[in-house]
Protein backbone atom coordinates (compact mmCIF):
# COMPACT_ATOMS: atom_id res chain seq x y z
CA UNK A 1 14.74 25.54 -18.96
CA UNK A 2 15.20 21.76 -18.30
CA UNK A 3 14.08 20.73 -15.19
CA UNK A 4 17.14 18.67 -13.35
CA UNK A 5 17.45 14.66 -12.56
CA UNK A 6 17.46 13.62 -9.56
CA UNK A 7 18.61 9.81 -8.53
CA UNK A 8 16.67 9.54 -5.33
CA UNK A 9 14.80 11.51 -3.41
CA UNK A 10 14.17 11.70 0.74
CA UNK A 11 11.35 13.95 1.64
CA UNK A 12 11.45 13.84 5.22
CA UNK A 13 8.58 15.83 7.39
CA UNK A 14 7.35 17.00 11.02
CA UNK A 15 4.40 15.88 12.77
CA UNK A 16 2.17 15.25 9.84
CA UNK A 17 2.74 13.83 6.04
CA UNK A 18 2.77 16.58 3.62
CA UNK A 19 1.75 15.19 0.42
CA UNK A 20 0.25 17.46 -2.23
CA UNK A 21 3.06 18.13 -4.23
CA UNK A 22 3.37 14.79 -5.30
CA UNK A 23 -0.06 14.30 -6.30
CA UNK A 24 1.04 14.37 -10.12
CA UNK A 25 2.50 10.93 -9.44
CA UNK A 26 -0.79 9.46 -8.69
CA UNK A 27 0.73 7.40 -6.15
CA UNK A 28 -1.67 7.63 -3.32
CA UNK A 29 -3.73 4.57 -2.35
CA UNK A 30 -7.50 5.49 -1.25
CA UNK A 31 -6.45 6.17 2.02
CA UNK A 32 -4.44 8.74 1.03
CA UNK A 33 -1.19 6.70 1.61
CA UNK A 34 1.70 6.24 -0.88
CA UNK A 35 2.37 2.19 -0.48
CA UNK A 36 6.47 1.49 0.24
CA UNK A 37 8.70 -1.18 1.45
CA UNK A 38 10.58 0.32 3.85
CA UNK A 39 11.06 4.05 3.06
CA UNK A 40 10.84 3.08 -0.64
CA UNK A 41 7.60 4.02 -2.64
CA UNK A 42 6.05 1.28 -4.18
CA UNK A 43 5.39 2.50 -7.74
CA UNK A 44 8.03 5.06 -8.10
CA UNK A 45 11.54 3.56 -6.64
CA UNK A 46 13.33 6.43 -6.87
CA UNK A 47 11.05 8.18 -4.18
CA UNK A 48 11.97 7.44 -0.41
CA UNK A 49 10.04 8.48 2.58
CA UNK A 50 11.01 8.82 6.05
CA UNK A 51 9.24 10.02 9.32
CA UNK A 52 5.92 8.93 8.40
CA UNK A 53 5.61 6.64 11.76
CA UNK A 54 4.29 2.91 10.97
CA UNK A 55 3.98 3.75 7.68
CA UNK A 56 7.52 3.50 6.58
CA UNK A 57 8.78 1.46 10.20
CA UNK A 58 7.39 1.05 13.73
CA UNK A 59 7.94 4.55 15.58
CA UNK A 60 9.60 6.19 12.49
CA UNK A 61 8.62 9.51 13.18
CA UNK A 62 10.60 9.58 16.33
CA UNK A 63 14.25 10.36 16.84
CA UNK A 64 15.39 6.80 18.17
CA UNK A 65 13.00 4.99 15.70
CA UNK A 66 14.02 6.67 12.68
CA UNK A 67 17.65 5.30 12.55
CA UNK A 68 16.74 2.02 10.94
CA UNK A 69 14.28 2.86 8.69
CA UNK A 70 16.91 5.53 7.33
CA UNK A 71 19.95 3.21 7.57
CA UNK A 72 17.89 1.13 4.98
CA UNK A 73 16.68 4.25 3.20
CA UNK A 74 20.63 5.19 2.49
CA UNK A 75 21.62 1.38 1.66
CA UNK A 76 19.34 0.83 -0.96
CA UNK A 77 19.92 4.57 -2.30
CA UNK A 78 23.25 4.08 -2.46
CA UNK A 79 22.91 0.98 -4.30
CA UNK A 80 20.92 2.67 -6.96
CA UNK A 81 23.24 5.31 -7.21
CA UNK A 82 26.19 3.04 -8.18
C-alpha cells in the first residue's frame, strides 16, 4: 500500500510538545527542539508547528497568542499549496 502525500502538515498539541513520531526526520537540534521560522520547520518546509509557546511565537501555546502565529502558519501554507 502507498503511503499518501501530504502538502503541509500542522501538528498542533496540549501542554507539552509531543515529538517522537517525527524522530525519523532527524530534525531535532540537541536540545531536543525542531528549529522553525514561525510555525515552519527549518529543514523540512512542509512541516508546521503550532502551540509550542516561544518556540514557534511569544505565548503561542495560549488561546489569544496563538492567532498570529497560525494566521502566518495558513498564509504561507496556502501559498505552497497553490
Amino acid at each position: 500500500m502507498r503511503s499518501p502525500e501530504a502538502g503541509a502538515i500542522i501538528w498542533c498539541t496540549g501542554l507539552r510538545p509531543a515529538l517522537s513520531h517525527l524522530a525519523p526526520l532527524g530534525l531535532r537540534d540537541p536540545r531536543g527542539h525542531i528549529p522553525t521560522v514561525g510555525a515552519q520547520a527549518l529543514d523540512e518546509p512542509r512541516l508546521h508547528f503550532l502551540g509550542y509557546g516561544d518556540w514557534t511565537g511569544p505565548a503561542s501555546a495560549t488561546l489569544i497568542g496563538v492567532g498570529r502565529p497560525a494566521r502566518e502558519a495558513a498564509r504561507v501554507i496556502a501559498a505552497v499549496l497553490r
